[in-house]
N, C-alpha and C. Protein backbone atom coordinates (compact mmCIF):
# COMPACT_ATOMS: atom_id res chain seq x y z
N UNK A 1 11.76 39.18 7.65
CA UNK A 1 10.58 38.50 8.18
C UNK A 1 10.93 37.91 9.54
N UNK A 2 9.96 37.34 10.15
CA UNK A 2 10.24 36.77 11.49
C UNK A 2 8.76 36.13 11.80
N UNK A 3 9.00 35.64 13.21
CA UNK A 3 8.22 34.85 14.19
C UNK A 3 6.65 35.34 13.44
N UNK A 4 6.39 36.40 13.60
CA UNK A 4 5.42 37.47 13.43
C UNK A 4 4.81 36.61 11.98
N UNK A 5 5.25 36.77 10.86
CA UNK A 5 5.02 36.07 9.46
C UNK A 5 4.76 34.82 9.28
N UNK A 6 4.75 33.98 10.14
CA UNK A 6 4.30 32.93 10.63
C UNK A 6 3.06 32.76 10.59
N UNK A 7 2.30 31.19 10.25
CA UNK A 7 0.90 31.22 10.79
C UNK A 7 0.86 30.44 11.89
N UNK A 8 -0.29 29.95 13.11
CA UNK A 8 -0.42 29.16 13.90
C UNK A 8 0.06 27.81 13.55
N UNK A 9 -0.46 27.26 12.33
CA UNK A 9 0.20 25.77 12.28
C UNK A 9 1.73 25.71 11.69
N UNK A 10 2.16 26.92 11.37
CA UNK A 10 3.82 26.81 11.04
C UNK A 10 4.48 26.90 12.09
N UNK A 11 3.77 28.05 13.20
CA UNK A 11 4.50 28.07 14.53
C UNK A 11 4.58 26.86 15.08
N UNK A 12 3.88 25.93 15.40
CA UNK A 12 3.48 24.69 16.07
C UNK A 12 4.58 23.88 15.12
N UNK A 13 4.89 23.91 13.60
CA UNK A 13 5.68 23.01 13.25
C UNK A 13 7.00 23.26 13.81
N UNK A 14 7.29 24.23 13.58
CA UNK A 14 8.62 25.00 13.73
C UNK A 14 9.18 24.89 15.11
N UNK A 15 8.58 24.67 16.35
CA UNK A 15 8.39 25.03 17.32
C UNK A 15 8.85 23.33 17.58
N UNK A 16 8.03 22.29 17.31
CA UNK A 16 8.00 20.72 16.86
C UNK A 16 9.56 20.31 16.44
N UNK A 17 9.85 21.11 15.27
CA UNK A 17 10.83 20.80 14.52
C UNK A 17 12.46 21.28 15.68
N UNK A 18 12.20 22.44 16.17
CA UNK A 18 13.46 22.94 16.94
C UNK A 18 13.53 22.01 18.30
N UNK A 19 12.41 21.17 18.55
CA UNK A 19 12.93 20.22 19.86
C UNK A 19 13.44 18.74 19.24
N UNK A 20 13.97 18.73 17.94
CA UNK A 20 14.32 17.84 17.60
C UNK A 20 13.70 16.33 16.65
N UNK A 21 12.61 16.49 17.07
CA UNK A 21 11.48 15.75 16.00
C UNK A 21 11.77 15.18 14.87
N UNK A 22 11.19 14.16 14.29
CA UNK A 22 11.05 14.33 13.05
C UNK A 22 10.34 14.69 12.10
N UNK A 23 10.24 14.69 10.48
CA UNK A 23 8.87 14.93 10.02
C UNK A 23 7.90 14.29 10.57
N UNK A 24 7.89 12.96 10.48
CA UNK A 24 7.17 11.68 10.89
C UNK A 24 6.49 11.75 12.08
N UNK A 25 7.80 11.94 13.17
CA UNK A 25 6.99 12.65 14.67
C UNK A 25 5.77 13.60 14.43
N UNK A 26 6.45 14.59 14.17
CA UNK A 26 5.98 15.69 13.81
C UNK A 26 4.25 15.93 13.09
N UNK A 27 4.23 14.71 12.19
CA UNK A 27 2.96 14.50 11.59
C UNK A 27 2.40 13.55 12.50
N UNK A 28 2.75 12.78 13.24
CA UNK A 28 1.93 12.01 13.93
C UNK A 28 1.09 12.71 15.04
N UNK A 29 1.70 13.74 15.57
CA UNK A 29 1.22 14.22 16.50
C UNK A 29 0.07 15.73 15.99
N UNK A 30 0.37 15.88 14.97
CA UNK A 30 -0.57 16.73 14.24
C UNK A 30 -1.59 16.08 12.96
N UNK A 31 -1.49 14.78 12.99
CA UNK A 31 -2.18 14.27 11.91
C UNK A 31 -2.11 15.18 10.78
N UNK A 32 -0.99 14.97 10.71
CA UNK A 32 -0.93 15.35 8.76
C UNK A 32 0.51 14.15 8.63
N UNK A 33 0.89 14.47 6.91
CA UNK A 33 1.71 13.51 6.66
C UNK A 33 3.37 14.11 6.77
N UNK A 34 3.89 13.23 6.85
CA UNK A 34 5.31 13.76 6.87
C UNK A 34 5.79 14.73 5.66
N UNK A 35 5.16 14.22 4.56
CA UNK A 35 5.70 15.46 3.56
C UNK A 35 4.56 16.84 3.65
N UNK A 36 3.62 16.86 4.34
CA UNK A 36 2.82 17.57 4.32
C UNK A 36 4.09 18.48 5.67
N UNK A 37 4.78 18.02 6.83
CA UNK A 37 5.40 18.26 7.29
C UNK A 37 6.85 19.18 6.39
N UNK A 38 7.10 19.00 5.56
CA UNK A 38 8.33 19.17 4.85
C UNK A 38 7.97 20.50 4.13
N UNK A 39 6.73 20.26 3.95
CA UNK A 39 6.34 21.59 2.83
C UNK A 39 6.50 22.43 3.54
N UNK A 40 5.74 22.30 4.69
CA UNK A 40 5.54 23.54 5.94
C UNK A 40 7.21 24.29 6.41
N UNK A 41 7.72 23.20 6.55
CA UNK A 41 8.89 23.49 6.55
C UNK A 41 10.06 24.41 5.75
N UNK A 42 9.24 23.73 4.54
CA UNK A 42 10.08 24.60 3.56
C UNK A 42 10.15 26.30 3.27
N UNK A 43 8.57 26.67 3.62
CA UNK A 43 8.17 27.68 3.50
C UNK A 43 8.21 28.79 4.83
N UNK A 44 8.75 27.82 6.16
CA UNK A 44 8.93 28.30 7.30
C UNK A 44 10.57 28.67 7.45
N UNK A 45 11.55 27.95 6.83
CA UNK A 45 12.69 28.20 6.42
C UNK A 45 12.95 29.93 6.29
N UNK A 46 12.49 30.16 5.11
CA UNK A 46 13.07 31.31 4.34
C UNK A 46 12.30 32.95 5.43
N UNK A 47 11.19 32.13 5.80
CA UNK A 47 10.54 33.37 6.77
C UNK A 47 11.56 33.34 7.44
N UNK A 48 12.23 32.60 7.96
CA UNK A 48 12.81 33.22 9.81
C UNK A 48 14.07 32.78 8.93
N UNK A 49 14.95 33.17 7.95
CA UNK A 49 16.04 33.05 7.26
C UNK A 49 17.24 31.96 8.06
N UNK A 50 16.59 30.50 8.27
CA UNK A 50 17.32 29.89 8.25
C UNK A 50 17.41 28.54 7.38
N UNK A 51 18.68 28.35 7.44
CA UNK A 51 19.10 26.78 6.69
C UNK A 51 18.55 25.19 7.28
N UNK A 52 18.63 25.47 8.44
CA UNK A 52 18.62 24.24 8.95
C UNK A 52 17.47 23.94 10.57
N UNK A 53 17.38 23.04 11.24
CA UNK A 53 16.74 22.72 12.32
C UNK A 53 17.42 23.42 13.24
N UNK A 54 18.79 23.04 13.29
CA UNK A 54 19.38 23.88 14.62
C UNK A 54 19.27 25.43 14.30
N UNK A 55 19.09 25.56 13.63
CA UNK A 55 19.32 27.32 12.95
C UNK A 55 17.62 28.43 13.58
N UNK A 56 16.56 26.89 13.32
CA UNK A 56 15.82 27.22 13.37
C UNK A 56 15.29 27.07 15.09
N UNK A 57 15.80 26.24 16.01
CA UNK A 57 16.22 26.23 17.05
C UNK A 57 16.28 27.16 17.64
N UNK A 58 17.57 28.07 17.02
CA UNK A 58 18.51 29.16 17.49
C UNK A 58 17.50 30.71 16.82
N UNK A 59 16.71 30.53 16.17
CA UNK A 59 16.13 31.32 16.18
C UNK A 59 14.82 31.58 16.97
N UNK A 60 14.20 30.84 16.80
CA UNK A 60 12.85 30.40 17.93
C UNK A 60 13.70 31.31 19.59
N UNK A 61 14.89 30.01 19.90
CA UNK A 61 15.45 31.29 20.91
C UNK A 61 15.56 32.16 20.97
N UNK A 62 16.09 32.86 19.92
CA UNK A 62 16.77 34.21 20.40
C UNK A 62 15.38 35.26 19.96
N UNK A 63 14.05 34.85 19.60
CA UNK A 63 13.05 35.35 19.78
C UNK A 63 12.50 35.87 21.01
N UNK A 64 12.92 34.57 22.22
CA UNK A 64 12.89 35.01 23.63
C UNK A 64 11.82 33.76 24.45
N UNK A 65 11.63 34.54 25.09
CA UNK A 65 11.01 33.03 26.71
C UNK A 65 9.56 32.51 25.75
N UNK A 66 9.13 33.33 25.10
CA UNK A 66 7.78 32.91 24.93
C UNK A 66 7.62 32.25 23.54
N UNK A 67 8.76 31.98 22.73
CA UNK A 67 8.61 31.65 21.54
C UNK A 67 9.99 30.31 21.64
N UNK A 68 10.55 30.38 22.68
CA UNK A 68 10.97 29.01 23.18
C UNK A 68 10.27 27.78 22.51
N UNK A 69 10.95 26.56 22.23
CA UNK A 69 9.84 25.57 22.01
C UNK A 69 9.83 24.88 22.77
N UNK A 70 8.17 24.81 23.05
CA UNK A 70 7.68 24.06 24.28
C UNK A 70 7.39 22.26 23.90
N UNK A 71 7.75 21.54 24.61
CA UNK A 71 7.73 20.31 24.55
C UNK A 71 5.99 19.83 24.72
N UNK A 72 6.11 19.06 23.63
CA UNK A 72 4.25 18.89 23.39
C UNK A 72 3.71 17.51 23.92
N UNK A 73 2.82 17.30 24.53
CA UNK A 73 2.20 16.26 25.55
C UNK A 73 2.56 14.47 24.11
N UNK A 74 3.06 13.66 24.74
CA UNK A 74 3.47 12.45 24.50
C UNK A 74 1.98 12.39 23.73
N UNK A 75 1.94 12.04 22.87
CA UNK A 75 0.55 11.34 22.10
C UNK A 75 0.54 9.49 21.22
N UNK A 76 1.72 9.13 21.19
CA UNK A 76 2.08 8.12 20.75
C UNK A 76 1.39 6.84 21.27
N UNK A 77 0.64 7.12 22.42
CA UNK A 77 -0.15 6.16 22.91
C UNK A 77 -1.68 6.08 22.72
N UNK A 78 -2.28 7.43 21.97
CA UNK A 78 -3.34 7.58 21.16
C UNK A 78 -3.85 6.63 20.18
């Protein structure tokens, strides 16, 4: 599986998650909850066969320029 097997809001987590984030971040800026964050996670894991954040990092990269994760506009002041 890969990038491709993905849906839009897993990409956006995943994408969230490889610039370092937390769940918490992560849900704040998407209004959902942090474990609502975790699930997504969990199930975004095994698609792109990795263990961990950096893994998932390193995969997002080596996908290439356009699946890079892009740093998402500051919202914390919302």
């Amino acid at each position: 599986m890969g990038l491709a097997h993905l849906t839009a809001q897993e990409r956006t987590i995943a994408e969230l998650a490889a610039t370092g984030l937390t769940n918490k971040q992560i849900g704040a800026r998407l209004y959902l909850s942090p474990r609502t964050i975790g699930t997504h996670l969990y199930r975004i894991f095994p698609k792109l066969g990795v263990t961990s954040r950096a893994a998932l990092r390193d995969a997002l990269a080596a996908a290439g320029p356009a699946a890079a994760p892009a740093t998402p506009p500051d919202r914390s002041s919302d």
